[in-house]
PDB file of N, CA and C in Angstrom:
ATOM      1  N   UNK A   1     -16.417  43.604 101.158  1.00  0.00           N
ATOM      2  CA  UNK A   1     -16.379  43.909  99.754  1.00  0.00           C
ATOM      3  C   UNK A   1     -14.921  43.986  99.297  1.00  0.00           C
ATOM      4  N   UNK A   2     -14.953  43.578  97.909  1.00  0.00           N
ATOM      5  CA  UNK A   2     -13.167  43.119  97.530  1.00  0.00           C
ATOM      6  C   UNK A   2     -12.786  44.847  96.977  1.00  0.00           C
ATOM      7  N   UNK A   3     -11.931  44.736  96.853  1.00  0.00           N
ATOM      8  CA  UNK A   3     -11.044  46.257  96.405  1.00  0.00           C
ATOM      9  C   UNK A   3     -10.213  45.772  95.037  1.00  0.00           C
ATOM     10  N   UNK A   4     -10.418  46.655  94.433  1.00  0.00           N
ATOM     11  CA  UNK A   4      -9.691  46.433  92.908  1.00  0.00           C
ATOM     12  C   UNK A   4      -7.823  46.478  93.652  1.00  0.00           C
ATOM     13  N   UNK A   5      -7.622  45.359  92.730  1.00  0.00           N
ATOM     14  CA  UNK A   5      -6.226  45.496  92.883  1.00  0.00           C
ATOM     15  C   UNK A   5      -5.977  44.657  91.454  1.00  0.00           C
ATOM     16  N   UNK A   6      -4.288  45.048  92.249  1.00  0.00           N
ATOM     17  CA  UNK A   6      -3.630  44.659  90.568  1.00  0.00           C
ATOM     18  C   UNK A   6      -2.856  43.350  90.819  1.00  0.00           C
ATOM     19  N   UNK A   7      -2.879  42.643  90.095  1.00  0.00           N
ATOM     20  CA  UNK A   7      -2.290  41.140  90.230  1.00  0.00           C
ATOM     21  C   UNK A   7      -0.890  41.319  89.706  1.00  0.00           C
ATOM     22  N   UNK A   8      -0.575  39.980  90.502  1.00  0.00           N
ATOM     23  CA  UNK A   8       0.572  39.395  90.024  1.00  0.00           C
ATOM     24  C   UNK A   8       1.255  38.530  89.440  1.00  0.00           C
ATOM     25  N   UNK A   9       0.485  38.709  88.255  1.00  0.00           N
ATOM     26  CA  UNK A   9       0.249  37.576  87.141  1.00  0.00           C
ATOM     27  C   UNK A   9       0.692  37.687  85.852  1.00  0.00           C
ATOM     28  N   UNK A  10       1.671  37.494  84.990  1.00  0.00           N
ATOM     29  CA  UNK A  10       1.851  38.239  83.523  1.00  0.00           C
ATOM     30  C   UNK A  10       1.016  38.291  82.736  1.00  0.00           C
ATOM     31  N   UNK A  11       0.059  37.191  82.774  1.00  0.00           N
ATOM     32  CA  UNK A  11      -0.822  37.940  81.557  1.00  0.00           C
ATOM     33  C   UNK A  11      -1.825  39.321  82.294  1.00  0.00           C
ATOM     34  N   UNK A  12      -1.720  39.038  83.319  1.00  0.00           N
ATOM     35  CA  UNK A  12      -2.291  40.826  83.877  1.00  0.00           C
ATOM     36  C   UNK A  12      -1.392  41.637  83.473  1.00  0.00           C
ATOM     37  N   UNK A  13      -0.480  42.038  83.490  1.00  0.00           N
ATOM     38  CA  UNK A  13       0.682  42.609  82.940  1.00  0.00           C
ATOM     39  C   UNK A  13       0.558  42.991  81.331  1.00  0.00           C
ATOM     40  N   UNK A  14       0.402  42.522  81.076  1.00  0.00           N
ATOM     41  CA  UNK A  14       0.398  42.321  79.253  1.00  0.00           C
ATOM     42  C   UNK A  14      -1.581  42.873  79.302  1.00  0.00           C
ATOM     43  N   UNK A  15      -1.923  42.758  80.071  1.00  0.00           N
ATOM     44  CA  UNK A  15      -3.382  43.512  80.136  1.00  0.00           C
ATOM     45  C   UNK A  15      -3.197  45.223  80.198  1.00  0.00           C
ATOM     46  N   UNK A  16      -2.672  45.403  81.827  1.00  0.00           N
ATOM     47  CA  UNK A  16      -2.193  46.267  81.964  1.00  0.00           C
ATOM     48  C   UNK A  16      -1.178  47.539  80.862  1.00  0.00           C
ATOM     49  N   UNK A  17      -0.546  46.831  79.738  1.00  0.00           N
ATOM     50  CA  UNK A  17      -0.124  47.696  78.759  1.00  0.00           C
ATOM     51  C   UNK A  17      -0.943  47.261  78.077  1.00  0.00           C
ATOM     52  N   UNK A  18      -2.074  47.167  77.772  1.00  0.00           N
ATOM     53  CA  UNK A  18      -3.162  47.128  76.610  1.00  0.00           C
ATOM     54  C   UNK A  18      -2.166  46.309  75.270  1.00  0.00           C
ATOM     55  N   UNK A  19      -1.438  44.770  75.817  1.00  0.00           N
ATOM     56  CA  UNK A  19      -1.006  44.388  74.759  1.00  0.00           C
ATOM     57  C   UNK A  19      -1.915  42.950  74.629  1.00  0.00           C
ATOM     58  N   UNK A  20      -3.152  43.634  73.946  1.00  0.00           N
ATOM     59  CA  UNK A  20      -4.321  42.443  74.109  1.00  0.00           C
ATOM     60  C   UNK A  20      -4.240  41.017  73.116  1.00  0.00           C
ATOM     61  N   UNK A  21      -3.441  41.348  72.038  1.00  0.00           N
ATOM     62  CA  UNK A  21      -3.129  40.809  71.062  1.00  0.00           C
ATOM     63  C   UNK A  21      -2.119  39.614  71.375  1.00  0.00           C
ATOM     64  N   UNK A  22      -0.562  40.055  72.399  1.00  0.00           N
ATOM     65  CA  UNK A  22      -0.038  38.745  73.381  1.00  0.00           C
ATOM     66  C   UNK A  22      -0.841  38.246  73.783  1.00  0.00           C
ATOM     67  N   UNK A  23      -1.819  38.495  74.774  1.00  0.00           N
ATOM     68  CA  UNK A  23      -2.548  37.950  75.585  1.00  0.00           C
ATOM     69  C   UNK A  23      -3.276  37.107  75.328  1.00  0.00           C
ATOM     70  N   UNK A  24      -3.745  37.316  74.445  1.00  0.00           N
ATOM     71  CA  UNK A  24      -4.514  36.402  73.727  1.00  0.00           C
ATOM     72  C   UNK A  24      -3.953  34.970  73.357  1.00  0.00           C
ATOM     73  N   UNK A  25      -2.633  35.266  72.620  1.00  0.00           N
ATOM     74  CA  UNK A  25      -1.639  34.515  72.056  1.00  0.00           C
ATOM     75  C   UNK A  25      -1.245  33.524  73.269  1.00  0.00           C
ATOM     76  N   UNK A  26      -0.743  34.231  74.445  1.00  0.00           N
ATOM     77  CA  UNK A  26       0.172  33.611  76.013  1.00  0.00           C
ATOM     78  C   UNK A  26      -1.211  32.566  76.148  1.00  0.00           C
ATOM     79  N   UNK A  27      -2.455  33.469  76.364  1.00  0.00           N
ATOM     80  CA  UNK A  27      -3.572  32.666  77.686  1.00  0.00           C
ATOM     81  C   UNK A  27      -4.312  31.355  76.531  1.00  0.00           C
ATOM     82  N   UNK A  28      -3.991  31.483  74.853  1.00  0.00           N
ATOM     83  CA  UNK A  28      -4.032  30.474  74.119  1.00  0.00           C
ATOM     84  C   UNK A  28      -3.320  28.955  74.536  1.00  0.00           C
ATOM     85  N   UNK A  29      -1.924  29.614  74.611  1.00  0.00           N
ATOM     86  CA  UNK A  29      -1.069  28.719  75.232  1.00  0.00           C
ATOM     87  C   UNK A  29      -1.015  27.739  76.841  1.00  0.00           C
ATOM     88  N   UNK A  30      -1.956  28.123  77.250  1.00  0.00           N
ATOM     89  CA  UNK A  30      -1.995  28.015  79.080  1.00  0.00           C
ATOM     90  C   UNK A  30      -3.248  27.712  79.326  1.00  0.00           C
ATOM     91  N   UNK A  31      -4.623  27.984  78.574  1.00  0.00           N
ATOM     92  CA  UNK A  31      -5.460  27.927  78.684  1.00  0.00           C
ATOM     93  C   UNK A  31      -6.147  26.570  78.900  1.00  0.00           C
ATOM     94  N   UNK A  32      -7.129  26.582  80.367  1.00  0.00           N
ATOM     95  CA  UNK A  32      -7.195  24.789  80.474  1.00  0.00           C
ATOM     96  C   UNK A  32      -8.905  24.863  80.829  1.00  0.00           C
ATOM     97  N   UNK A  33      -9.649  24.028  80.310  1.00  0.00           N
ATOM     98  CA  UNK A  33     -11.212  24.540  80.085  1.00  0.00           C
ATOM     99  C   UNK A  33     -11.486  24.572  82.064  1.00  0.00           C
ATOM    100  N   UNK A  34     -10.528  23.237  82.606  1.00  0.00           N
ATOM    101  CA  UNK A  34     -10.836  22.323  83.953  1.00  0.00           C
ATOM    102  C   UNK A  34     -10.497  24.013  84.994  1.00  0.00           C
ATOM    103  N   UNK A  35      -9.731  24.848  84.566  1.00  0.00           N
ATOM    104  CA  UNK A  35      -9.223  25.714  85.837  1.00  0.00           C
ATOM    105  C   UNK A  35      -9.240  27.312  84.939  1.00  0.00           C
ATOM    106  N   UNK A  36     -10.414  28.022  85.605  1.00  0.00           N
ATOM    107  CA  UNK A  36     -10.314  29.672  84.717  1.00  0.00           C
ATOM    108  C   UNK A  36      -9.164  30.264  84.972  1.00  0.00           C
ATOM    109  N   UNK A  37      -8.972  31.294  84.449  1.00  0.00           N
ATOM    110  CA  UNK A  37      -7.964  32.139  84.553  1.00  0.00           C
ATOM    111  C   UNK A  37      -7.967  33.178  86.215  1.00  0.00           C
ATOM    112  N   UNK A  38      -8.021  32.841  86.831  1.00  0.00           N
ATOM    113  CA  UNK A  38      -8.159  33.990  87.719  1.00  0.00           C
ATOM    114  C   UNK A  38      -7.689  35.590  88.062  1.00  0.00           C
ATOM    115  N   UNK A  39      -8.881  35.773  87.132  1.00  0.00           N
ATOM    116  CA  UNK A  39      -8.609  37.526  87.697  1.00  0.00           C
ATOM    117  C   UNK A  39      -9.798  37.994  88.557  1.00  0.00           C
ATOM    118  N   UNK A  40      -9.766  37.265  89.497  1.00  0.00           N
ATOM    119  CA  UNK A  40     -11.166  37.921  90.490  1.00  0.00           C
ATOM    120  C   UNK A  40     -10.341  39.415  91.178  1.00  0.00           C
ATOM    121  N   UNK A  41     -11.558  40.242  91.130  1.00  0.00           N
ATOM    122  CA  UNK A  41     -11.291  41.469  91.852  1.00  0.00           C
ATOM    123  C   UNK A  41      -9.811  42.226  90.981  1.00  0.00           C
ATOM    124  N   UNK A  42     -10.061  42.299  89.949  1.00  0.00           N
ATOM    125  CA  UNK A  42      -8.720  42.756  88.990  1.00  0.00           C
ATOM    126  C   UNK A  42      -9.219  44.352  88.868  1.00  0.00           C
ATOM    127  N   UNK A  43      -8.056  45.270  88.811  1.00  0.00           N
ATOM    128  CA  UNK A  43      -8.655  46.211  88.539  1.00  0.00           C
ATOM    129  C   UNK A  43      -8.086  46.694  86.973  1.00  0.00           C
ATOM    130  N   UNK A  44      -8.552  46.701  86.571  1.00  0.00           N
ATOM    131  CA  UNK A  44      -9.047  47.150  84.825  1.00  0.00           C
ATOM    132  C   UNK A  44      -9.786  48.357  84.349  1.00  0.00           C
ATOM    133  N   UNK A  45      -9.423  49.374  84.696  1.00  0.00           N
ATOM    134  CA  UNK A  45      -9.939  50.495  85.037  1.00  0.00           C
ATOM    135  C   UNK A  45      -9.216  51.151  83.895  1.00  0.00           C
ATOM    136  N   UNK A  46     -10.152  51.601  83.056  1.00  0.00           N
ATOM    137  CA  UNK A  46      -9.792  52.985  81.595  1.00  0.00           C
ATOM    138  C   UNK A  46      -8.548  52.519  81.001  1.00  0.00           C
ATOM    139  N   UNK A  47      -8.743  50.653  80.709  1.00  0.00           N
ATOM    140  CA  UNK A  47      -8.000  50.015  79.761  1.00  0.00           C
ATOM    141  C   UNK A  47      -8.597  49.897  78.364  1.00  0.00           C
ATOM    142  N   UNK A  48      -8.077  49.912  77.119  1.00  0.00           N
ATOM    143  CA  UNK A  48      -8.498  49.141  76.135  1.00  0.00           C
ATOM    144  C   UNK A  48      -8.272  48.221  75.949  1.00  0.00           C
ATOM    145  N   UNK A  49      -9.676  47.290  76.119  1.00  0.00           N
ATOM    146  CA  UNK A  49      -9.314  45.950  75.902  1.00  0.00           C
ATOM    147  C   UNK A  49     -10.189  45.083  74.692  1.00  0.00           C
ATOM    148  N   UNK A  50     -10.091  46.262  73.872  1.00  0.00           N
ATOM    149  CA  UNK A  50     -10.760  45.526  72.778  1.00  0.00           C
ATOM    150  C   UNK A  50     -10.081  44.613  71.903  1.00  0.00           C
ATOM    151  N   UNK A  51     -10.805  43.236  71.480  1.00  0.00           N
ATOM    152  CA  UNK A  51      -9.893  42.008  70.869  1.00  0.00           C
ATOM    153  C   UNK A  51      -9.555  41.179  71.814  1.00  0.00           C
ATOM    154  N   UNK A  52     -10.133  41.574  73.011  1.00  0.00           N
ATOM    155  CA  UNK A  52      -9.680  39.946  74.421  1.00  0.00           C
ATOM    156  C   UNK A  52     -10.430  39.015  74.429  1.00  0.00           C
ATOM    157  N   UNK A  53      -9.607  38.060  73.728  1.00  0.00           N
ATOM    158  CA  UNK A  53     -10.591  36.501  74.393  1.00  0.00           C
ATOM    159  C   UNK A  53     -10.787  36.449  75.758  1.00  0.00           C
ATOM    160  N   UNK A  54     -11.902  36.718  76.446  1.00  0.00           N
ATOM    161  CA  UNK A  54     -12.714  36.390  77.693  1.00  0.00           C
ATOM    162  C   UNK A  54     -13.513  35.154  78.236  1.00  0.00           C
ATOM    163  N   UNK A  55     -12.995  34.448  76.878  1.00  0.00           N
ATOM    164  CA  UNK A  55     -13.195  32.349  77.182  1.00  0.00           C
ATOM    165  C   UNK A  55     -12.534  32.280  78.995  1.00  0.00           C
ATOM    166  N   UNK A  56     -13.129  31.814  79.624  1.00  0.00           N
ATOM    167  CA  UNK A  56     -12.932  31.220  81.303  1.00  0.00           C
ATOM    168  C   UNK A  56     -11.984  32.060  81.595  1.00  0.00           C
ATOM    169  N   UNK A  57     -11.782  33.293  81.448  1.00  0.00           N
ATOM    170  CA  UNK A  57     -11.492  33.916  82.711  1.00  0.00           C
ATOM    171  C   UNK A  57     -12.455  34.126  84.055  1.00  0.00           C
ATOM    172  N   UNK A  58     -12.078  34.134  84.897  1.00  0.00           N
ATOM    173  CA  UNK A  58     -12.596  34.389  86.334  1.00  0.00           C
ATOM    174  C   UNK A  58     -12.827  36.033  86.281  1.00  0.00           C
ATOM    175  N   UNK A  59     -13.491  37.220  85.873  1.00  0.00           N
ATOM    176  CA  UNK A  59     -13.458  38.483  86.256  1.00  0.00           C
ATOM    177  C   UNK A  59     -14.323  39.156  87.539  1.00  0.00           C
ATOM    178  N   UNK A  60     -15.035  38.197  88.294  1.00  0.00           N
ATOM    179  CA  UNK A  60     -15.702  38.346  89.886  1.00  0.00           C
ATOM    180  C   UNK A  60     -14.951  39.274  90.163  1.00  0.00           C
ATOM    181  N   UNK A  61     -15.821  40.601  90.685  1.00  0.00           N
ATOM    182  CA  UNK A  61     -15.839  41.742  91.225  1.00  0.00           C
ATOM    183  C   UNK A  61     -14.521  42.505  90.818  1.00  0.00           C
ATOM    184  N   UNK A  62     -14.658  42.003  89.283  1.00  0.00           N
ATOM    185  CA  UNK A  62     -13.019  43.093  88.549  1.00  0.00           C
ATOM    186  C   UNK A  62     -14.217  44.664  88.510  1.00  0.00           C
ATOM    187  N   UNK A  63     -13.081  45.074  87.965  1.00  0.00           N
ATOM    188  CA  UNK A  63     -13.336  46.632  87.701  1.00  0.00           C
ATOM    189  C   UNK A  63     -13.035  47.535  86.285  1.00  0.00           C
ATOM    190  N   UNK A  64     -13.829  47.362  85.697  1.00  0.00           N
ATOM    191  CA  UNK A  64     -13.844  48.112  84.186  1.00  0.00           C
ATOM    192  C   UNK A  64     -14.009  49.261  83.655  1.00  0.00           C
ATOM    193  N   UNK A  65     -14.230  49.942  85.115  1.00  0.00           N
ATOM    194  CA  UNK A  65     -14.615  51.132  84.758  1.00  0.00           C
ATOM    195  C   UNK A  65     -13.681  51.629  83.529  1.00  0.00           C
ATOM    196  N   UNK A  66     -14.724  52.612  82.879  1.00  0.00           N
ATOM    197  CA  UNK A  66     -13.965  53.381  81.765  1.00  0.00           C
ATOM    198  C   UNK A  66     -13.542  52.794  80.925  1.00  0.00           C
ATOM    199  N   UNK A  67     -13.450  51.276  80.732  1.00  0.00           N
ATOM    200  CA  UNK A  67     -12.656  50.380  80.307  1.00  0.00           C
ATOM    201  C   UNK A  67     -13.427  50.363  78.581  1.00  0.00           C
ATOM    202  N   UNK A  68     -12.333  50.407  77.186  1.00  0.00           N
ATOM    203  CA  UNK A  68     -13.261  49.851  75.899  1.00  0.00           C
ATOM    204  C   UNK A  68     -13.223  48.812  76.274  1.00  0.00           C
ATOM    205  N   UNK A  69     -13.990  47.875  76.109  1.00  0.00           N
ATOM    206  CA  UNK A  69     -14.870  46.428  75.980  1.00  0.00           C
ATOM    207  C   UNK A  69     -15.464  46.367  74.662  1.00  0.00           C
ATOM    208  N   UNK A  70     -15.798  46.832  74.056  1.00  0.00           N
ATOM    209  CA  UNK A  70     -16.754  47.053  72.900  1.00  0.00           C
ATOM    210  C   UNK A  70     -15.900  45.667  71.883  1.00  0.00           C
ATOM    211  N   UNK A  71     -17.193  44.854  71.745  1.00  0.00           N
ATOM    212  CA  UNK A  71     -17.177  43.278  70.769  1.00  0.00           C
ATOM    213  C   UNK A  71     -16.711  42.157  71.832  1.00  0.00           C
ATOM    214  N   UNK A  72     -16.304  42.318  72.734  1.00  0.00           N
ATOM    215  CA  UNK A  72     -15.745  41.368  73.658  1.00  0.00           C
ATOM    216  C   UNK A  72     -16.776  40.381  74.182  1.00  0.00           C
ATOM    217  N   UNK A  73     -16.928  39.299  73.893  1.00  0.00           N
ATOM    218  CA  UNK A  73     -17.623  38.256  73.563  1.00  0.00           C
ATOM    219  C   UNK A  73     -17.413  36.849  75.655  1.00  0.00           C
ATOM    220  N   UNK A  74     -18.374  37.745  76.728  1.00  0.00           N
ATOM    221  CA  UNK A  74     -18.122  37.551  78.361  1.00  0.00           C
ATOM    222  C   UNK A  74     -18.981  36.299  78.122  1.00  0.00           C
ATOM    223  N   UNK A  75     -19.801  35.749  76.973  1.00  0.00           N
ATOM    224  CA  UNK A  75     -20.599  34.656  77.702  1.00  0.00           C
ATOM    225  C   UNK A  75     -20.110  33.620  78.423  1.00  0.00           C
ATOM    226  N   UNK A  76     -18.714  33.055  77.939  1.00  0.00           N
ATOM    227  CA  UNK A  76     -18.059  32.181  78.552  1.00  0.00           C
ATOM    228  C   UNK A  76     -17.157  32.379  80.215  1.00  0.00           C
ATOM    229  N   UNK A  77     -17.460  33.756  80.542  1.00  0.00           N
ATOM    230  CA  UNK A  77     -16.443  34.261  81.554  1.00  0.00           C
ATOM    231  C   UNK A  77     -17.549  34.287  82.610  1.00  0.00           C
ATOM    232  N   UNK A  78     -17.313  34.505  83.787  1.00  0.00           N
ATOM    233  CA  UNK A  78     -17.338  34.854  85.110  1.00  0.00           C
ATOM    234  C   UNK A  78     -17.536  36.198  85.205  1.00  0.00           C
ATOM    235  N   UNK A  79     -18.806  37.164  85.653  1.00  0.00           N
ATOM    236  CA  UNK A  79     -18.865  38.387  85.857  1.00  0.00           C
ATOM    237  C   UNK A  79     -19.838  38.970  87.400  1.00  0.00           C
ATOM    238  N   UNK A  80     -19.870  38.015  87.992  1.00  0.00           N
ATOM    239  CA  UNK A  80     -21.019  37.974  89.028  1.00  0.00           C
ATOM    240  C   UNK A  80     -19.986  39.374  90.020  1.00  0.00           C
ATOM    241  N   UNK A  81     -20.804  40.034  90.465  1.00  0.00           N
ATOM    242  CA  UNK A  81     -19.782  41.164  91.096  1.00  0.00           C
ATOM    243  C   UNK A  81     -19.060  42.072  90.613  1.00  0.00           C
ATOM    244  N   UNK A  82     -18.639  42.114  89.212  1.00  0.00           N
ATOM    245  CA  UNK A  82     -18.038  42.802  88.385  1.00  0.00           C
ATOM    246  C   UNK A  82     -19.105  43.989  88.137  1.00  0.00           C
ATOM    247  N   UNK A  83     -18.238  45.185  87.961  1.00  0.00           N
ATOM    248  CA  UNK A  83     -18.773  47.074  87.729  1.00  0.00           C
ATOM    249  C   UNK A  83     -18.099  47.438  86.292  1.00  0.00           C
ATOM    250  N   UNK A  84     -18.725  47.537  85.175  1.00  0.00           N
ATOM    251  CA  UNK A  84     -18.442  47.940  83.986  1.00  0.00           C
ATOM    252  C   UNK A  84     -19.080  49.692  83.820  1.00  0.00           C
ATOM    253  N   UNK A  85     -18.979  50.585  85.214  1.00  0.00           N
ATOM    254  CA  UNK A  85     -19.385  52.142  85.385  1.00  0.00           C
ATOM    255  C   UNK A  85     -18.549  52.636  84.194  1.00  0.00           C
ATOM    256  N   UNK A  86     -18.798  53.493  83.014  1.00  0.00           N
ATOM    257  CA  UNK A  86     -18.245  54.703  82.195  1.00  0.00           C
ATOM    258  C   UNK A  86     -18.092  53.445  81.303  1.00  0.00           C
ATOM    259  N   UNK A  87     -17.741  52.346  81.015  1.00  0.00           N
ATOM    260  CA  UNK A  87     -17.439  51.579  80.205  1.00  0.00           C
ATOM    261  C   UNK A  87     -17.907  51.334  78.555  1.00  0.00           C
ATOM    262  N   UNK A  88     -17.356  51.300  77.656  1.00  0.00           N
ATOM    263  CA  UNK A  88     -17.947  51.356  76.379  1.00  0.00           C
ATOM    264  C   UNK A  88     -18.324  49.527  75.897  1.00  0.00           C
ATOM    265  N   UNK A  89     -19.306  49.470  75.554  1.00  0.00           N
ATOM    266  CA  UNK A  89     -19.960  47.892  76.247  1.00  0.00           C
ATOM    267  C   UNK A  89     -20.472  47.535  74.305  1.00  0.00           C
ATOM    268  N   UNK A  90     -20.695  48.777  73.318  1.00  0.00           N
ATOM    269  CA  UNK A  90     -21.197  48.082  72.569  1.00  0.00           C
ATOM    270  C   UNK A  90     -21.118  47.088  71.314  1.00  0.00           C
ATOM    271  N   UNK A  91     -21.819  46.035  71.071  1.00  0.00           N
ATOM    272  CA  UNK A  91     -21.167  44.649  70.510  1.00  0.00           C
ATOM    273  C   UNK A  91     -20.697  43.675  71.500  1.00  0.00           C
ATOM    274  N   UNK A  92     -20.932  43.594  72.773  1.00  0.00           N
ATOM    275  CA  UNK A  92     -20.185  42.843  73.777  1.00  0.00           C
ATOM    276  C   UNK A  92     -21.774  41.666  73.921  1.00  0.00           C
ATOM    277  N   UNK A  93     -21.039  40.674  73.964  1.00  0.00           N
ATOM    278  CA  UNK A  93     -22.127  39.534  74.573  1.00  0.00           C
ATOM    279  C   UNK A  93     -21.605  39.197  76.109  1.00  0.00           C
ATOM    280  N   UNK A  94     -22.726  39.298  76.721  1.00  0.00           N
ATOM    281  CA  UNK A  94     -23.285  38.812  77.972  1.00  0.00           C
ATOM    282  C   UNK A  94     -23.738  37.792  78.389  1.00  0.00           C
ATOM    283  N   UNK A  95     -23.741  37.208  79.087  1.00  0.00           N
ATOM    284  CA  UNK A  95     -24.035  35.740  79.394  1.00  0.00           C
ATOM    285  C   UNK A  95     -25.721  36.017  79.769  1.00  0.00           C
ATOM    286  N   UNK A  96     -26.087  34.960  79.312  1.00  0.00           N
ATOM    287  CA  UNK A  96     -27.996  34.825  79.390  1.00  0.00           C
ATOM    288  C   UNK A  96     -28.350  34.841  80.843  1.00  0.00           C
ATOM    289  N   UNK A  97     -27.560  34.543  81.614  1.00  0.00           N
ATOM    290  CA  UNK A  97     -27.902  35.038  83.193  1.00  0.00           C
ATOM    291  C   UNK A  97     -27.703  36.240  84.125  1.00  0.00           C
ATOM    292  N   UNK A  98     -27.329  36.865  83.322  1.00  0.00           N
ATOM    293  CA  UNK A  98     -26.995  38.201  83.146  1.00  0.00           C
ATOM    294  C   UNK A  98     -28.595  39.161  82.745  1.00  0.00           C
ATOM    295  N   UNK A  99     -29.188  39.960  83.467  1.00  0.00           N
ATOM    296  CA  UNK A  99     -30.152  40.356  83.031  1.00  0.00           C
ATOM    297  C   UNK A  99     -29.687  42.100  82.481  1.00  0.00           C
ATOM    298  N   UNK A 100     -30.336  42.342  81.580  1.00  0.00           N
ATOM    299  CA  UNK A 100     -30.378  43.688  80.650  1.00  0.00           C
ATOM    300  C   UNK A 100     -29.983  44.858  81.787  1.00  0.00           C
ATOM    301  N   UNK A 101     -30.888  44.581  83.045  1.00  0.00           N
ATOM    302  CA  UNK A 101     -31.161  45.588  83.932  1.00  0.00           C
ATOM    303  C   UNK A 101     -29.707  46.028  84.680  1.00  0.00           C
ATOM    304  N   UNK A 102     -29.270  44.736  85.085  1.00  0.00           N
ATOM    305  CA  UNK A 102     -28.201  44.211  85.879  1.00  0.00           C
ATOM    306  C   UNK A 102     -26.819  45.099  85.007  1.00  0.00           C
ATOM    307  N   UNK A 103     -26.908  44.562  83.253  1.00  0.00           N
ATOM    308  CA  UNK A 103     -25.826  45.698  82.732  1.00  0.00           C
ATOM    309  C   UNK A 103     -26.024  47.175  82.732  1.00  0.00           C
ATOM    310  N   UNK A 104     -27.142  47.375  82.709  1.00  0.00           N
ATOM    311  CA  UNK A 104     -27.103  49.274  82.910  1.00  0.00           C
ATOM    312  C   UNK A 104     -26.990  49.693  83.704  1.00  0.00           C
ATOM    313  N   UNK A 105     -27.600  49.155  85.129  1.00  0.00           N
ATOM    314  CA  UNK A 105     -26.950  49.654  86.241  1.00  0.00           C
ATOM    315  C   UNK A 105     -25.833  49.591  86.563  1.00  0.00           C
ATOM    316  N   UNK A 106     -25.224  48.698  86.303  1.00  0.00           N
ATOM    317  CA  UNK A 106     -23.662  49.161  86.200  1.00  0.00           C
ATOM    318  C   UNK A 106     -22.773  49.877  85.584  1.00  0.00           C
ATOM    319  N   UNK A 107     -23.732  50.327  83.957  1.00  0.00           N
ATOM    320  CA  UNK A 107     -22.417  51.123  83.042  1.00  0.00           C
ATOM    321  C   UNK A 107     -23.642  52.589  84.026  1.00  0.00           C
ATOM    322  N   UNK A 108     -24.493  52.531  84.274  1.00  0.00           N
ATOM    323  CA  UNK A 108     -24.558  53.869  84.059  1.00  0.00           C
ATOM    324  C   UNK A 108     -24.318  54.755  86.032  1.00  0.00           C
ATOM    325  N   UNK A 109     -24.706  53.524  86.817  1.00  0.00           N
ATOM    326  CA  UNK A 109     -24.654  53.896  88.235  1.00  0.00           C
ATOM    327  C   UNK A 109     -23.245  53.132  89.552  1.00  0.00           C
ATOM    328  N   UNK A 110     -22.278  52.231  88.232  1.00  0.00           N
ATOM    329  CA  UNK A 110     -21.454  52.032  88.542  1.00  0.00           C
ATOM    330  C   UNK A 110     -21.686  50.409  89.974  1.00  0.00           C
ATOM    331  N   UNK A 111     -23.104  50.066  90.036  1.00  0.00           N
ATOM    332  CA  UNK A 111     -23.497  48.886  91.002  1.00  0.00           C
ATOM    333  C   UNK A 111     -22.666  47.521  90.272  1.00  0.00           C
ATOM    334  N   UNK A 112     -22.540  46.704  90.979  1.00  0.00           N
ATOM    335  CA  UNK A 112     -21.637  45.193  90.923  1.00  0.00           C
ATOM    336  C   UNK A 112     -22.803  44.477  90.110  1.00  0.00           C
ATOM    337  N   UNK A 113     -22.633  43.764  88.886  1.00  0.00           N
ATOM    338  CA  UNK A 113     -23.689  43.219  88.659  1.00  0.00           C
ATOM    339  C   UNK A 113     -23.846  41.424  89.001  1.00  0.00           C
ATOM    340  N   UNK A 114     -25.191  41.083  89.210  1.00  0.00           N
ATOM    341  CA  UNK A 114     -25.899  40.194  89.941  1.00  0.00           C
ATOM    342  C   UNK A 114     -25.827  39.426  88.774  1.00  0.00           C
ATOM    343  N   UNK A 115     -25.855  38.072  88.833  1.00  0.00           N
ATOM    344  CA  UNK A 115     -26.013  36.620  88.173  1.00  0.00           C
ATOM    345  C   UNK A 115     -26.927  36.325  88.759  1.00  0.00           C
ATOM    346  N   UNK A 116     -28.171  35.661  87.507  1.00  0.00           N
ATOM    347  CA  UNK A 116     -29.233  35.381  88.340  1.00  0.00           C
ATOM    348  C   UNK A 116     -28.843  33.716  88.176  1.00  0.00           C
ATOM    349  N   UNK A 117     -29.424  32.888  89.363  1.00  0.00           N
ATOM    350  CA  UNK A 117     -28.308  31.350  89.437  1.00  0.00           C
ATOM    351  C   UNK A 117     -29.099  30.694  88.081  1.00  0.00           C
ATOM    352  N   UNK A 118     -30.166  30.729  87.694  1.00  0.00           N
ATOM    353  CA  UNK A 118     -30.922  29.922  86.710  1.00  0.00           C
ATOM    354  C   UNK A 118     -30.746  30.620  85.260  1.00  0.00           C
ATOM    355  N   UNK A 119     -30.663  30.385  84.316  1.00  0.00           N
ATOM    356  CA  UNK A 119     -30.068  30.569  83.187  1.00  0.00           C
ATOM    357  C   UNK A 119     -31.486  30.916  82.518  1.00  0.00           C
ATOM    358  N   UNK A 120     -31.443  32.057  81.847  1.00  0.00           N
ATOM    359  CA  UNK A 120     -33.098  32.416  81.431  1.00  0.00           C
ATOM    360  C   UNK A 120     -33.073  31.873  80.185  1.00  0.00           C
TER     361      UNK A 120
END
């Protein structure tokens, strides 16, 4: 099992001070549909990250705990393994393979949530 860690990446950096508004701006600039952003196993823990474009980032088995999320729009991202425990989630879209069940157990019991492979 992966362990939250912190990258070494600037736009993690610019995450890390909740300057979501660069980030947006930088990963505009860099952004390539062919290669996600990789933040697998990121830890993101009791950030505000409300206002993040989450278009193809990689977030596999990141860590949100505590994290605002609220309007953040994951259908396009990577969340298979990812824990959104304490997290404020509401207005956030989820990807359709993503089941209802799969997000509460994670905001409320802190479990990795499951991608189901077929798209409901």
């Amino acid at each position: 099992m992966s362990r939250p860690k912190k990258l070494e990446h600037p736009l993690f950096k610019l995450l890390m001070d909740e300057d979501v508004d660069n980030f947006n701006q930088q990963k505009a600039d860099i952004f390539t549909v062919l290669k996600p952003l990789d933040f697998q196993s990121a830890d993101l823990r009791g950030l505000n990250l409300r206002g993040l474009d989450a278009t193809g980032i990689d977030f596999r088995n990141a860590y949100f705990r505590h994290s605002d999320l609220r309007g953040i729009d994951f259908r396009d991202s990577l969340l298979e393994g990812a824990t959104i425990n304490g997290a404020k989630i509401s207005g956030c879209y989820f990807a359709n393979n993503l089941r209802a069940e799969e997000i509460l157990m994670s905001l409320t019991t802190g479990t990795r949530m499951r991608c189901n492979s077929k798209q409901a």
